[in-house]
C-alpha atoms as a PDB file:
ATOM      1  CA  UNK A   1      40.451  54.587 106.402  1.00  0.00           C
ATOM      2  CA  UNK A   2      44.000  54.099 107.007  1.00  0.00           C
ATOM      3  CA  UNK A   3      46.743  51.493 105.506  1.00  0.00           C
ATOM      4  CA  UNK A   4      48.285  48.610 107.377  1.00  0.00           C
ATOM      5  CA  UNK A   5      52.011  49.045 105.449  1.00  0.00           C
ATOM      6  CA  UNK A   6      53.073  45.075 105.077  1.00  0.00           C
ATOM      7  CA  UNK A   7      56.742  45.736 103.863  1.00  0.00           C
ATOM      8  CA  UNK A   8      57.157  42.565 102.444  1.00  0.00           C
ATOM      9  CA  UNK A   9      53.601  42.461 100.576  1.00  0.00           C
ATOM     10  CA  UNK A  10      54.835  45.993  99.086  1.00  0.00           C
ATOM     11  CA  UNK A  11      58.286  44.482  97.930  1.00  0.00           C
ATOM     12  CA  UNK A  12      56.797  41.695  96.565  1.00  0.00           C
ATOM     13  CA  UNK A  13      54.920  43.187  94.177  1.00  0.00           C
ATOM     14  CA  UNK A  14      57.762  44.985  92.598  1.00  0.00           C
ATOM     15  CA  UNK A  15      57.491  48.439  94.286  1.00  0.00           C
ATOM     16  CA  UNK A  16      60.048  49.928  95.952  1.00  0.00           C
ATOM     17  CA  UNK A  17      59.025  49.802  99.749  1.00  0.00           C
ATOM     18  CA  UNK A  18      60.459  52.916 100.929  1.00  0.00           C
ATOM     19  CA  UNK A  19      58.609  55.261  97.666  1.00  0.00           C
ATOM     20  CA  UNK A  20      55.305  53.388  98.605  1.00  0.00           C
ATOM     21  CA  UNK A  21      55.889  54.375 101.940  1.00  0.00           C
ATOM     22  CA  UNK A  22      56.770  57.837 101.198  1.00  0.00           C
ATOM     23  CA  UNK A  23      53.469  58.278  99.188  1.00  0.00           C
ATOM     24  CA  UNK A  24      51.278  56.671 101.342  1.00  0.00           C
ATOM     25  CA  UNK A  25      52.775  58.059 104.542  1.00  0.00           C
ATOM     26  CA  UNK A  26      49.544  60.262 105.605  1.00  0.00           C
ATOM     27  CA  UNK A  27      47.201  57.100 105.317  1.00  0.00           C
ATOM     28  CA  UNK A  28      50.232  54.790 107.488  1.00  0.00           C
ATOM     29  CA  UNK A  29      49.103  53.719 110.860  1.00  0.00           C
ATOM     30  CA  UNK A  30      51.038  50.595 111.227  1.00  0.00           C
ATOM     31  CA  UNK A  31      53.537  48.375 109.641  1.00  0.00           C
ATOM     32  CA  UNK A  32      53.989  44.941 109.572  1.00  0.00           C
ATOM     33  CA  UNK A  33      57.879  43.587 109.524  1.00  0.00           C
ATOM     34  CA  UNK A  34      59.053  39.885 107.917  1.00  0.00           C
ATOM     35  CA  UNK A  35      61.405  38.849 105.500  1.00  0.00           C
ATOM     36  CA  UNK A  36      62.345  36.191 103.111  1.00  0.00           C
ATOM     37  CA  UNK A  37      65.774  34.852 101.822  1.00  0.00           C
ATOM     38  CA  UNK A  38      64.741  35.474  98.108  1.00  0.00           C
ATOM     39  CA  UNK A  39      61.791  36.652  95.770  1.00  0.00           C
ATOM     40  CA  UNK A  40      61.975  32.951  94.836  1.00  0.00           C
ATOM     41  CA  UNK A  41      60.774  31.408  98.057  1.00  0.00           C
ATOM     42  CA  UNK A  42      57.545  33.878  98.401  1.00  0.00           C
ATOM     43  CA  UNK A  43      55.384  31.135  98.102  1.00  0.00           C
ATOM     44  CA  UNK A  44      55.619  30.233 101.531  1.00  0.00           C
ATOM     45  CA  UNK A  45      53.741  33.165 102.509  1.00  0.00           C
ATOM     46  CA  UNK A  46      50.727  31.984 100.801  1.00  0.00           C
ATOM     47  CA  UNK A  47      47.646  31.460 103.194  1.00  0.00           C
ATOM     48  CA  UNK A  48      47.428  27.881 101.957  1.00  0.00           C
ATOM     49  CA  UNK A  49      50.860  27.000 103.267  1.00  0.00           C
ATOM     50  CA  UNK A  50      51.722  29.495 106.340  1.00  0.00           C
ATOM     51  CA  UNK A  51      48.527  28.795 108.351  1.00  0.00           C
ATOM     52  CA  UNK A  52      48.821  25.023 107.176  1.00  0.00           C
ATOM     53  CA  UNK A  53      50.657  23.680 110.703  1.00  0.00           C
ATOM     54  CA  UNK A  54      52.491  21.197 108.206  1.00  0.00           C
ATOM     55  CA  UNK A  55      53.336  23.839 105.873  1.00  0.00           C
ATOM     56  CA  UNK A  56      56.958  24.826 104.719  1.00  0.00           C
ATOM     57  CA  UNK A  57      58.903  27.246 106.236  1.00  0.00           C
ATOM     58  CA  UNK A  58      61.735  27.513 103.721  1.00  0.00           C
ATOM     59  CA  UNK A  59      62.657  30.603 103.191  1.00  0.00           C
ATOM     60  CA  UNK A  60      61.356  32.522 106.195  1.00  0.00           C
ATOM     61  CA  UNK A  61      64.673  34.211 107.902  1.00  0.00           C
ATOM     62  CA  UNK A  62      64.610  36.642 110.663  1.00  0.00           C
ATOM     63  CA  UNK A  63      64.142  40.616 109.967  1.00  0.00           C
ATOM     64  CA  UNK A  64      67.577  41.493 109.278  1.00  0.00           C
ATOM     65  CA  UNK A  65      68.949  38.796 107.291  1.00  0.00           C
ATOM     66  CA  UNK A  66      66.580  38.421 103.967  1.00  0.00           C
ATOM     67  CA  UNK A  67      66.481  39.981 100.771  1.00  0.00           C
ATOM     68  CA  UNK A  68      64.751  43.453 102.167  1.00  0.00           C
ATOM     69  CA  UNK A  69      67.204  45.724 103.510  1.00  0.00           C
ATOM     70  CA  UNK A  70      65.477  46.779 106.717  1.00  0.00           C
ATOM     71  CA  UNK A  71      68.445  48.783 107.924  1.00  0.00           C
ATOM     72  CA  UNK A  72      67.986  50.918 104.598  1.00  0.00           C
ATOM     73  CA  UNK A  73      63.900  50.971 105.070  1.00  0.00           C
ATOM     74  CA  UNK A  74      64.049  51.845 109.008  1.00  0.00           C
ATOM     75  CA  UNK A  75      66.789  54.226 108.198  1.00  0.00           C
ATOM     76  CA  UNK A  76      64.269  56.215 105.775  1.00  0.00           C
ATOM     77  CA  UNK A  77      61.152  56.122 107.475  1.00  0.00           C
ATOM     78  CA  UNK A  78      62.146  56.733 111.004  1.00  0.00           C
ATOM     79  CA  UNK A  79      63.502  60.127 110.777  1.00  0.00           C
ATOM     80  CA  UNK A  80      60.300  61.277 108.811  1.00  0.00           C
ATOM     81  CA  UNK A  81      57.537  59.398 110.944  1.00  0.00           C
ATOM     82  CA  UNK A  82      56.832  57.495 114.507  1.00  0.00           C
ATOM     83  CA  UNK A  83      56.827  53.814 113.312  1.00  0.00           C
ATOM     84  CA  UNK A  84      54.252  51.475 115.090  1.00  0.00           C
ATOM     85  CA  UNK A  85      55.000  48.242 114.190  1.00  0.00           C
ATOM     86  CA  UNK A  86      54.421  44.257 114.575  1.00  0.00           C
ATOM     87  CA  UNK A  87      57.307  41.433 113.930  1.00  0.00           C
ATOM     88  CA  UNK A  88      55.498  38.480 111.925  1.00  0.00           C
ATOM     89  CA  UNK A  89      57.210  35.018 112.654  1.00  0.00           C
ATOM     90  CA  UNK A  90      55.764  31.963 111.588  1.00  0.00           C
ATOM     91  CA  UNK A  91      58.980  29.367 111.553  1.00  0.00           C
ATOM     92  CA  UNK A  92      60.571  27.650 114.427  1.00  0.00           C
ATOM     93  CA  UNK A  93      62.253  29.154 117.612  1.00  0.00           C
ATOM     94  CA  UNK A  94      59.362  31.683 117.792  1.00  0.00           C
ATOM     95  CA  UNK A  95      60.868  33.375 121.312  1.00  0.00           C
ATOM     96  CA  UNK A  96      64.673  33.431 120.235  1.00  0.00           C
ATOM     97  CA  UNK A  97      63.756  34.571 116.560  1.00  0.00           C
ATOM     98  CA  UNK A  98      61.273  37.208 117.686  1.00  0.00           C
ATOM     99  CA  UNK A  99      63.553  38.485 120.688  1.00  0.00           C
ATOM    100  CA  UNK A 100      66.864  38.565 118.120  1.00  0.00           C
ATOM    101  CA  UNK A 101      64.601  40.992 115.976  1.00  0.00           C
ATOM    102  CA  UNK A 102      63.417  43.069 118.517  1.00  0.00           C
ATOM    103  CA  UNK A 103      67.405  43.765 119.462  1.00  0.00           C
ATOM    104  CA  UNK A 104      68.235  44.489 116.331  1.00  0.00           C
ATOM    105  CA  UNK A 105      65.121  46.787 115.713  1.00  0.00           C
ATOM    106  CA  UNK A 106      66.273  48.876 119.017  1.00  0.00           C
ATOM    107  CA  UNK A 107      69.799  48.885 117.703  1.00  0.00           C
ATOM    108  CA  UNK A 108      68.849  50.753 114.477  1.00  0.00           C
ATOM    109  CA  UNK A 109      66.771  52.848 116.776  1.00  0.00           C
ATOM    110  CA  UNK A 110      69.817  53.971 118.667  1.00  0.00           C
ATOM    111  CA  UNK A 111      71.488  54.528 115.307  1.00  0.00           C
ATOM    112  CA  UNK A 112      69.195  56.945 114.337  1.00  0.00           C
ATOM    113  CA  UNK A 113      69.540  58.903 117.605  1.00  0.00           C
ATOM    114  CA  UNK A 114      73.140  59.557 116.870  1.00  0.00           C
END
């Protein structure tokens, strides 16, 4: 069995995302990447409201610009293990959003190259 590693899911329950992924590291095989602008707003991530087509999206913000620090997570994890990954989006602008995060994912990629 192996562990689909939802960083947000992991944050939200009050671990530190980066020692959960250092321990469960040998059971990874893939990560999921959102964010949120604050531990307040989680709510929108609950199955009742994000697969609700009228459902809020207050709250959701693209990857680098919530309250996880995904420069600090990718900055960890990539020098110790390959990273496959998926970008969750569920607001508006699903194409620009999505394409942004994507940049800024291969930008810290480059970084770490340096």
């Amino acid at each position: 069995m192996r562990v689909n590693f939802d960083v947000l899911h992991i944050w939200e329950s009050g671990i530190n995302p980066i020692d959960a992924m250092k321990q469960l590291r040998p059971y990874i095989s893939h990560f999921h990447f959102k964010n949120i602008a604050s531990r307040e707003q989680l709510g929108v991530f609950s199955p009742s409201n994000v697969y609700a087509a009228s459902g809020s999206r207050d709250g959701m913000v693209p990857l680098f610009e919530g309250a996880i620090n995904y420069e600090e997570f990718l900055a960890k994890v990539l020098p110790i293990m390959e990273v496959d990954a998926s970008l969750e989006w569920f607001g508006s602008n699903v194409k620009s959003v999505l394409e942004n995060d994507v940049q800024e994912v291969n930008k810290a990629l480059q970084l770490m190259q340096i």
